[in-house]
Protein backbone atom coordinates (compact mmCIF):
# COMPACT_ATOMS: atom_id res chain seq x y z
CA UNK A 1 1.85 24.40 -26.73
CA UNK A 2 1.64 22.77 -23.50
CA UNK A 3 3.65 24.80 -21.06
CA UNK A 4 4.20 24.28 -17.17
CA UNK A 5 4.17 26.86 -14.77
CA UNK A 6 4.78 27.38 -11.20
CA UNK A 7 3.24 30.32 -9.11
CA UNK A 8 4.40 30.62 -5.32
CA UNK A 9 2.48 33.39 -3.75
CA UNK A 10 3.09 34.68 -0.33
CA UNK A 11 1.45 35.76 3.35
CA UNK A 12 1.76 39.00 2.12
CA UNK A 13 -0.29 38.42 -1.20
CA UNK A 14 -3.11 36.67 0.49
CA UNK A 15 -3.33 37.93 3.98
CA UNK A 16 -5.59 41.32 4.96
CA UNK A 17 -4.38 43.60 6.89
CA UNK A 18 -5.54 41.64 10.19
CA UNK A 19 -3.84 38.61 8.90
CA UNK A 20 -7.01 36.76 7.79
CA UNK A 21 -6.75 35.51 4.39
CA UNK A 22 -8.45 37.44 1.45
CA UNK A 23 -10.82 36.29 -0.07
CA UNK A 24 -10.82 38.22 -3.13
CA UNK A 25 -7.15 37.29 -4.13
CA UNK A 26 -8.16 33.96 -3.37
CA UNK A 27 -10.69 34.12 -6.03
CA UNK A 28 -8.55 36.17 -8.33
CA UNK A 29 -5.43 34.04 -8.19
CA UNK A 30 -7.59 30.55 -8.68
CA UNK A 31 -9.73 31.98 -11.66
CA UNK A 32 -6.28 33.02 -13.35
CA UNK A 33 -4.83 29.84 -12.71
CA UNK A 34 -8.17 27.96 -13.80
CA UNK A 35 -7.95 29.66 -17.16
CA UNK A 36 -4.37 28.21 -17.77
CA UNK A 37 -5.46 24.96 -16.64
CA UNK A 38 -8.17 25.44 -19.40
CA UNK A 39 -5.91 26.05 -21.94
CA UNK A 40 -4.15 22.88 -21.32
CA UNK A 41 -1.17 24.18 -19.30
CA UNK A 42 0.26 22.50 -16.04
CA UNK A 43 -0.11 24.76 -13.20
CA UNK A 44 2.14 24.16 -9.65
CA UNK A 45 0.93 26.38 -6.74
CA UNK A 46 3.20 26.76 -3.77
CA UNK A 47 1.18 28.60 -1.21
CA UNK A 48 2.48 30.41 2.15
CA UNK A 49 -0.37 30.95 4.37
CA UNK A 50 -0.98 28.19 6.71
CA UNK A 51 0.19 30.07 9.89
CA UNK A 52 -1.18 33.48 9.31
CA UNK A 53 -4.55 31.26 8.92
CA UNK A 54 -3.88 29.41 12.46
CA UNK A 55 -3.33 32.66 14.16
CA UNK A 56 -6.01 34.11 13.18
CA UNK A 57 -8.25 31.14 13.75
CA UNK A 58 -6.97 31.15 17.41
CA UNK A 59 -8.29 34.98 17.79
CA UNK A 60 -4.56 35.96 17.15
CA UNK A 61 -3.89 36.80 20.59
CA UNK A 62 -0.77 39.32 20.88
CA UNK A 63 2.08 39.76 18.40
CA UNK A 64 2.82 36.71 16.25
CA UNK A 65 4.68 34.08 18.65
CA UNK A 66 8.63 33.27 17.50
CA UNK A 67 9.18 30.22 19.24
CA UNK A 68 9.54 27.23 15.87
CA UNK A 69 7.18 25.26 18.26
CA UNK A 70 4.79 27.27 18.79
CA UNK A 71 4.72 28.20 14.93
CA UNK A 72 4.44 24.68 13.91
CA UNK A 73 1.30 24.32 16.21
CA UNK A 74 -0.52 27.33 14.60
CA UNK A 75 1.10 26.07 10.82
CA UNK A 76 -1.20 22.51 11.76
CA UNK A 77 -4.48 25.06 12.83
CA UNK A 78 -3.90 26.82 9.81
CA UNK A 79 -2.90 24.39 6.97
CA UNK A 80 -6.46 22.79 6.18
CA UNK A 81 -7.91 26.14 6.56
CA UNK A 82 -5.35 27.20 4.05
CA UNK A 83 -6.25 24.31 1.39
CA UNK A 84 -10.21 24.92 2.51
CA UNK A 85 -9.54 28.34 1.09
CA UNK A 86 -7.69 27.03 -2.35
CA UNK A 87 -10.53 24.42 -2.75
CA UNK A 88 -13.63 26.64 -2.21
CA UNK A 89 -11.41 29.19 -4.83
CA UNK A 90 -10.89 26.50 -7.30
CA UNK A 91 -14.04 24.97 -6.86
CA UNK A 92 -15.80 27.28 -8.45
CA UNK A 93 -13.88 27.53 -11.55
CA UNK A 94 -14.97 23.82 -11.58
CA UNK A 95 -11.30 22.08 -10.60
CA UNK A 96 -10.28 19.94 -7.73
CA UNK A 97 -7.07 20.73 -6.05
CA UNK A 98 -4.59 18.51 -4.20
CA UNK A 99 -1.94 19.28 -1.19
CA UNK A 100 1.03 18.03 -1.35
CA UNK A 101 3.40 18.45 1.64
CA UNK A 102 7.14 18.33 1.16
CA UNK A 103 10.55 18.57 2.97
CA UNK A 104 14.07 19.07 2.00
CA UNK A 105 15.17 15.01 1.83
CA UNK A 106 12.44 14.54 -0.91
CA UNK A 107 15.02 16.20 -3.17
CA UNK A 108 17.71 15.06 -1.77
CA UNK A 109 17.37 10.93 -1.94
CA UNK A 110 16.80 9.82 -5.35
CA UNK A 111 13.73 7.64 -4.43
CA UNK A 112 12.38 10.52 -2.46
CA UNK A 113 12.62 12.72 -5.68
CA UNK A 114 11.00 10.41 -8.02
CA UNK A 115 7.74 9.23 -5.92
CA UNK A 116 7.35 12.85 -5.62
CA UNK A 117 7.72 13.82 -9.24
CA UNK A 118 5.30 10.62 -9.95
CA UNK A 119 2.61 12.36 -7.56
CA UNK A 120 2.80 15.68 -9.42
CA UNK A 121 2.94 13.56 -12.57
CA UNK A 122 -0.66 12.07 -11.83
CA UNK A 123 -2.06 14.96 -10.37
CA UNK A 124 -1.97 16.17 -13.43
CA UNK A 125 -2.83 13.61 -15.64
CA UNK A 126 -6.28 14.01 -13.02
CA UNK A 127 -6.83 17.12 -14.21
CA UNK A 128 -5.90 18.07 -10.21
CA UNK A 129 -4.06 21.42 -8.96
CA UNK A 130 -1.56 20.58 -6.77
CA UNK A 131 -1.18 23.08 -4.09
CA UNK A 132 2.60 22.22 -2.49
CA UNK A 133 3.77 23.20 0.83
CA UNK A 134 6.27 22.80 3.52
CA UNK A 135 5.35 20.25 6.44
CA UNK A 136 5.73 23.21 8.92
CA UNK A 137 3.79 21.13 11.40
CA UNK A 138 6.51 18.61 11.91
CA UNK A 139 9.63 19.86 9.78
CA UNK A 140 12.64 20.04 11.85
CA UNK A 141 14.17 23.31 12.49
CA UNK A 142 17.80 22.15 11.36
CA UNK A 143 16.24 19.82 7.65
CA UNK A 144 14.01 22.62 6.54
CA UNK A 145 13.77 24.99 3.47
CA UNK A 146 13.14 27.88 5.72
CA UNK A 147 10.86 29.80 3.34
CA UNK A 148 8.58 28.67 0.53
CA UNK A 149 10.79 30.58 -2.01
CA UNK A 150 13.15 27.76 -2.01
CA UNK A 151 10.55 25.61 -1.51
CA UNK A 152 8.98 26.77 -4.90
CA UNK A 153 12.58 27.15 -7.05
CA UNK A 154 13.15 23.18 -6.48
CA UNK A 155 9.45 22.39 -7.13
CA UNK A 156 10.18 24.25 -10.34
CA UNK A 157 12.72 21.46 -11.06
CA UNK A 158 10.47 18.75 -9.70
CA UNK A 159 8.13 19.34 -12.45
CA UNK A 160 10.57 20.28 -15.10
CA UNK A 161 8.37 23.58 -15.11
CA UNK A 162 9.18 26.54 -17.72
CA UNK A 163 8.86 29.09 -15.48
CA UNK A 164 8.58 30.08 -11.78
CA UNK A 165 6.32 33.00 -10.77
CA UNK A 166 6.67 34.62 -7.64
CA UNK A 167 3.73 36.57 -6.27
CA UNK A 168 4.48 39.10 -3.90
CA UNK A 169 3.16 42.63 -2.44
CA UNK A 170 5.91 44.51 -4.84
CA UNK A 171 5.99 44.86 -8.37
CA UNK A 172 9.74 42.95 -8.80
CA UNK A 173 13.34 44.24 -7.57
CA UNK A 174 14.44 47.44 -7.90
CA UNK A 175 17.54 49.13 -8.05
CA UNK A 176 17.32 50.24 -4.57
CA UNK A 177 14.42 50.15 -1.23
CA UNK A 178 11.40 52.33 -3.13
CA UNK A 179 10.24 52.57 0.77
CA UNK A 180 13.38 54.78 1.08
CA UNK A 181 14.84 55.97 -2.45
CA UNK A 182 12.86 58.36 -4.44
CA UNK A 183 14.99 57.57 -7.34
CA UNK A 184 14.60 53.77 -6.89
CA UNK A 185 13.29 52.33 -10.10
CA UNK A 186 12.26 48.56 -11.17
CA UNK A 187 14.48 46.58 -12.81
CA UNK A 188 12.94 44.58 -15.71
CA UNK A 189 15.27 42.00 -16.94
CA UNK A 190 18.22 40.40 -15.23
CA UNK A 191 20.83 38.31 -17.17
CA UNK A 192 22.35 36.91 -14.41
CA UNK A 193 22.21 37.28 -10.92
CA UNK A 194 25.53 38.88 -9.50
CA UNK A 195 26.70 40.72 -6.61
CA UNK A 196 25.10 43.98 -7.56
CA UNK A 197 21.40 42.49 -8.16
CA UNK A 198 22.11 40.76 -4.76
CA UNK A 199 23.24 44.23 -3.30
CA UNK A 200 19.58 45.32 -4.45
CA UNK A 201 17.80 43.07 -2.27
CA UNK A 202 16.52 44.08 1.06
CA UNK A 203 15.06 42.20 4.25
CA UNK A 204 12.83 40.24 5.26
CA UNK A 205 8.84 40.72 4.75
CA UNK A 206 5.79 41.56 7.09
CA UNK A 207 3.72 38.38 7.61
CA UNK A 208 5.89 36.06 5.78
CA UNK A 209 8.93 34.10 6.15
CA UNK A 210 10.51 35.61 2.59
CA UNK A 211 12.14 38.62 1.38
CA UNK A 212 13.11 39.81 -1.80
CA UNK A 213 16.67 38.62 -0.26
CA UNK A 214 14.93 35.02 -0.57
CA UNK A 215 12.90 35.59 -3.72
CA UNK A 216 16.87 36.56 -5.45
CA UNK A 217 17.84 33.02 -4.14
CA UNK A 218 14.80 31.31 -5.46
CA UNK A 219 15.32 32.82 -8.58
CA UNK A 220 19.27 31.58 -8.59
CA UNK A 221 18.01 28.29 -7.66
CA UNK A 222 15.51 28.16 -10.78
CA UNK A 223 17.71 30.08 -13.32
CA UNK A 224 20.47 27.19 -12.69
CA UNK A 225 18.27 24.76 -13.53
CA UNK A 226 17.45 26.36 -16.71
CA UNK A 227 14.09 27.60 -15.54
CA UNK A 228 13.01 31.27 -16.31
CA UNK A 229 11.70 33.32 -13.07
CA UNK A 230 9.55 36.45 -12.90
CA UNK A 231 9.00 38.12 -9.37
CA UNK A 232 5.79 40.12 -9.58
CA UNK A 233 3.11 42.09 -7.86
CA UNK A 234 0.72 39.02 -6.58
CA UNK A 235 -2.20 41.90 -6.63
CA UNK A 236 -1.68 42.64 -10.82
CA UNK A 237 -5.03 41.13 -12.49
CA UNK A 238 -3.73 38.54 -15.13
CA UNK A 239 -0.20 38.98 -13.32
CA UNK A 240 0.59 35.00 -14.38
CA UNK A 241 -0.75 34.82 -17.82
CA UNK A 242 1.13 38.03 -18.40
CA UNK A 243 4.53 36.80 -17.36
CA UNK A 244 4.17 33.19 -19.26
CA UNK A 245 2.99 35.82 -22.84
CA UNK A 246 6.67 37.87 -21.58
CA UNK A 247 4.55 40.93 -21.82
CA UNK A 248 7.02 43.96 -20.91
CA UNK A 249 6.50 45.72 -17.31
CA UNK A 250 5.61 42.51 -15.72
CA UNK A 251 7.65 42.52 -12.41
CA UNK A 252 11.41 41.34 -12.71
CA UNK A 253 12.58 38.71 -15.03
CA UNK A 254 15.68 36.60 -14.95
CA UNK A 255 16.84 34.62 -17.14
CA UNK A 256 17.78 31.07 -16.98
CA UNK A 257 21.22 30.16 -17.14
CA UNK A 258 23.30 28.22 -19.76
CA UNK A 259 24.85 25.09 -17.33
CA UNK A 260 22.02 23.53 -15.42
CA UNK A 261 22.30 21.93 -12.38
CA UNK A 262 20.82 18.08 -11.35
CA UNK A 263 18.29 18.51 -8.52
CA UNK A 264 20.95 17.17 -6.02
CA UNK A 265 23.32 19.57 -6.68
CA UNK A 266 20.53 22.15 -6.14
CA UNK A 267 19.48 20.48 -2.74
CA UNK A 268 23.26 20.51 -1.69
CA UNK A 269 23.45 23.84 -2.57
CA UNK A 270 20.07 25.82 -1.61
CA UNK A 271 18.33 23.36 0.74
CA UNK A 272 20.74 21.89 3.44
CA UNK A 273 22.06 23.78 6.02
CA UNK A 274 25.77 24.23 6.18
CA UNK A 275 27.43 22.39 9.71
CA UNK A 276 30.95 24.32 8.84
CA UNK A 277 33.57 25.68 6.62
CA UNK A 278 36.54 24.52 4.42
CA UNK A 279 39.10 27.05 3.82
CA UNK A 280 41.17 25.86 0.87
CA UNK A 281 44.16 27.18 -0.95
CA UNK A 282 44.63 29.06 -4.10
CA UNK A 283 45.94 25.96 -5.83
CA UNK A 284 42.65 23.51 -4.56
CA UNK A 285 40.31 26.67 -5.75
CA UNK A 286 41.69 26.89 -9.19
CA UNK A 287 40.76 23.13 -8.99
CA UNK A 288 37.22 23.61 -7.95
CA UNK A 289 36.40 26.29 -10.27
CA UNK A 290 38.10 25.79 -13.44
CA UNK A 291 39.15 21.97 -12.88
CA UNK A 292 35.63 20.87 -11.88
CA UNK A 293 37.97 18.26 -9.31
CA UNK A 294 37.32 17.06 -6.28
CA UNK A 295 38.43 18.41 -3.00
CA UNK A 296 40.99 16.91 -1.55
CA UNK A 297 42.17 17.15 2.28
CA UNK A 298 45.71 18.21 1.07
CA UNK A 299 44.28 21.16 -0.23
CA UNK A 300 41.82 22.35 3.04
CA UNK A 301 44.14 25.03 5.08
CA UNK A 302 41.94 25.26 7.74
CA UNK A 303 38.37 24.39 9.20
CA UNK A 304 35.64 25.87 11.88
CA UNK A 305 32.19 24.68 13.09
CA UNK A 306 31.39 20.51 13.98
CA UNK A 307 30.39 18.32 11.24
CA UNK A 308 29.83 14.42 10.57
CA UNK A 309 30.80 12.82 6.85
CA UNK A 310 27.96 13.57 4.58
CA UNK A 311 26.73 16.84 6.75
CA UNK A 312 27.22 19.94 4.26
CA UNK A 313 30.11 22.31 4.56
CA UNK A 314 30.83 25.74 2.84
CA UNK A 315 34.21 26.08 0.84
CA UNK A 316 35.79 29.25 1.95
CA UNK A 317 39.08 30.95 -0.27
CA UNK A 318 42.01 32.18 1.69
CA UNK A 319 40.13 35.68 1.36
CA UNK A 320 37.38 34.33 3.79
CA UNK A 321 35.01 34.50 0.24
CA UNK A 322 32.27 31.62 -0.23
CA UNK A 323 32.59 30.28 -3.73
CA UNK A 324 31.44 26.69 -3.05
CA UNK A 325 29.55 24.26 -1.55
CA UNK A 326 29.37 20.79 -0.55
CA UNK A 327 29.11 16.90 1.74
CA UNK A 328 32.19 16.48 3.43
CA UNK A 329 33.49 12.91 3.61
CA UNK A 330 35.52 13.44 6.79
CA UNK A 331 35.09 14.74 10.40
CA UNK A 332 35.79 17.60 12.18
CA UNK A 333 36.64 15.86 15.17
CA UNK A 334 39.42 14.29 13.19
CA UNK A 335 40.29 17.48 11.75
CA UNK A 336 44.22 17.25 12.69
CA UNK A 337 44.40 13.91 11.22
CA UNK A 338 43.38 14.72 7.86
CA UNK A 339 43.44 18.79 7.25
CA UNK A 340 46.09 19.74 5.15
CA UNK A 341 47.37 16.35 4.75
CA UNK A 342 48.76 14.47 1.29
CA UNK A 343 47.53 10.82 0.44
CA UNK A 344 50.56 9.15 1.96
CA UNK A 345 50.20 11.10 5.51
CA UNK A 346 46.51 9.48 5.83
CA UNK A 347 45.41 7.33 7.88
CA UNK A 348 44.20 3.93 6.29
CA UNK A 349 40.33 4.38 6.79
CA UNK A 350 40.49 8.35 5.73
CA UNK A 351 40.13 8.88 1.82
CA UNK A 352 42.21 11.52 0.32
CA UNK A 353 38.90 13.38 -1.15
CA UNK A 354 37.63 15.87 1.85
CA UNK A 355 34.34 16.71 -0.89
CA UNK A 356 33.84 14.45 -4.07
CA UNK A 357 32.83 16.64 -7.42
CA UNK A 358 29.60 14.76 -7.50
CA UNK A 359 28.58 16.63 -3.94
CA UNK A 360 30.13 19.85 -4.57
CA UNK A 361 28.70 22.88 -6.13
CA UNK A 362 30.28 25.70 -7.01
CA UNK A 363 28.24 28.84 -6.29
CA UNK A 364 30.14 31.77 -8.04
């Protein structure tokens, strides 16, 4: 049976320790892959990569800039160097690969979201690898996925994949730091992704953007769509093949939850940046949660931050607590007008719904 997998592996898993890329898990990873591809599965890879390979190329001189401009300069060095690598891996095992560039609005406009799904589409019907990758080089630091864990989660959706891998330097999430707890051991399985597995999670990586903080939400993302994840040790020979056989001791799986979400709901909820935050009463809550209503502007107690109609806005309880998420349909400059305010106390041109249920998501 024809199965379709995606594997996002990180800096971490292909970089040496100078920040070069590996050649050797280079080759590993693509002869792995090839031998799915072989056996008639579809194979997504999201690859990190691109600016460890630009800083290197440019002698690496000094510590690793911060400054998003600079970054994007090295991320267009490094990207074809990146794909050079993937080809001249894949190339061997007799397969062609293809890059495919993305940002956050190709999942968020439905037009976007299909031409994008049609590229993967006949990619694959070429018997082509699509290698998939944030635009770094001209992504704009407020529209951006911010790591390629997200990146790969809604790529999982994209291509209605049946399971996400994710390749990094440890072998899944534990039950506490193993850099610091002798008594830290690996979880296997998750059911569903709480506070406590969240609570296990620590910070960010070495060369990459990720975490395991950002693998957990990559692994929310997928799991509400229905999609199976496994976070493994990108170093394990056969690591891939392993996960998609569900062979036991093979990193961290979770598994995919009962309600899936559409891939806008998704991109409202993982991708786009939140411009404020809705507090809302008990009474609008018990709406959200259990009602599945829309928002409306009598029940919003109070606001903070500057946002536009359609920017996205977190929806706060009374406790201060995030429980959902969504596109406000009124602005914060005309916060007094609306905020707390029933139908007949509107103005004319102001709807009563602050959020509609088709752009909210509820995240607990």
């Amino acid at each position: 049976m024809t199965r379709t997998v995606v594997v996002k592996v990180g800096s971490s898993t292909l970089t040496a320790e100078d920040g070069s890329i590996d050649g050797r898990a280079v080759a590993q990873l693509s002869s792995e892959l090839a031998g799915l591809v072989r056996a008639r599965h579809r194979v997504v890879l999201v690859s990190s990569g691109a600016i460890a390979c630009g800083w290197t190329a440019l002698g690496a001189p000094g510590p690793r800039p911060t400054d998003p401009a600079v970054l994007q300069a090295v991320s267009a060095v490094g990207q074809q160097r990146l794909m050079r690598a993937w080809q001249d891996g894949f190339g061997v095992e007799g397969l062609v690969v293809g890059q495919i560039l993305l940002a956050p609005l190709d999942f968020g406009h439905r037009r976007r979201y299909l031409h994008a799904r049609s590229t993967l589409e006949h990619l694959f019907g070429l018997g082509v690898v699509p290698v998939v990758n944030e635009n770094d080089a001209v992504a704009d630091e407020e529209i951006r996925f911010g790591d390629n864990d997200r990146l790969a989660a809604l790529v999982a959706h994209l291509a209605s994949a049946d399971l996400l891998v994710l390749l990094t330097d440890t072998p899944g999430l534990y039950t506490a730091d193993p850099r610091r707890s002798e008594t830290a051991s690996l979880i296997e399985e998750v059911m569903k992704i709480d506070q406590r597995v969240l609570e296990a999670a620590g910070g960010p990586g070495s060369f990459g953007t990720g975490g395991m903080a950002s693998k957990l939400a990559a692994a929310q993302m997928a799991t509400r769509s229905g999609i199976a994840t496994v976070i493994a040790d990108g170093r394990m020979e056969g690591v891939v093949t392993a996960a998609m056989q569900g062979a036991p001791g093979v990193g961290t799986t979770f598994r995919p939850a009962a309600e899936r979400l559409p891939a806008r709901k998704l991109w409202i909820a993982y991708a786009l940046g939140a411009s404020g935050r809705l507090v809302v009463d008990d009474g609008a809550r018990r709406a959200l949660v259990d009602g599945r209503r829309s928002l409306l502007a009598a029940g919003v107690v109070g606001w903070s931050g500057q946002f536009e109609p359609d920017d996205a806005v977190e929806i706060a309880g009374t406790d201060g607590a995030v429980f959902a998420k969504g596109l406000v349909r009124h602005a914060s400059a005309r916060a007094a007008e609306w905020v707390g305010r029933r139908s007949d106390a509107l103005p004319e041109d102001l709807s009563p719904v602050a959020v509609h249920r088709d752009d909210l998501v509820v995240l607990v």
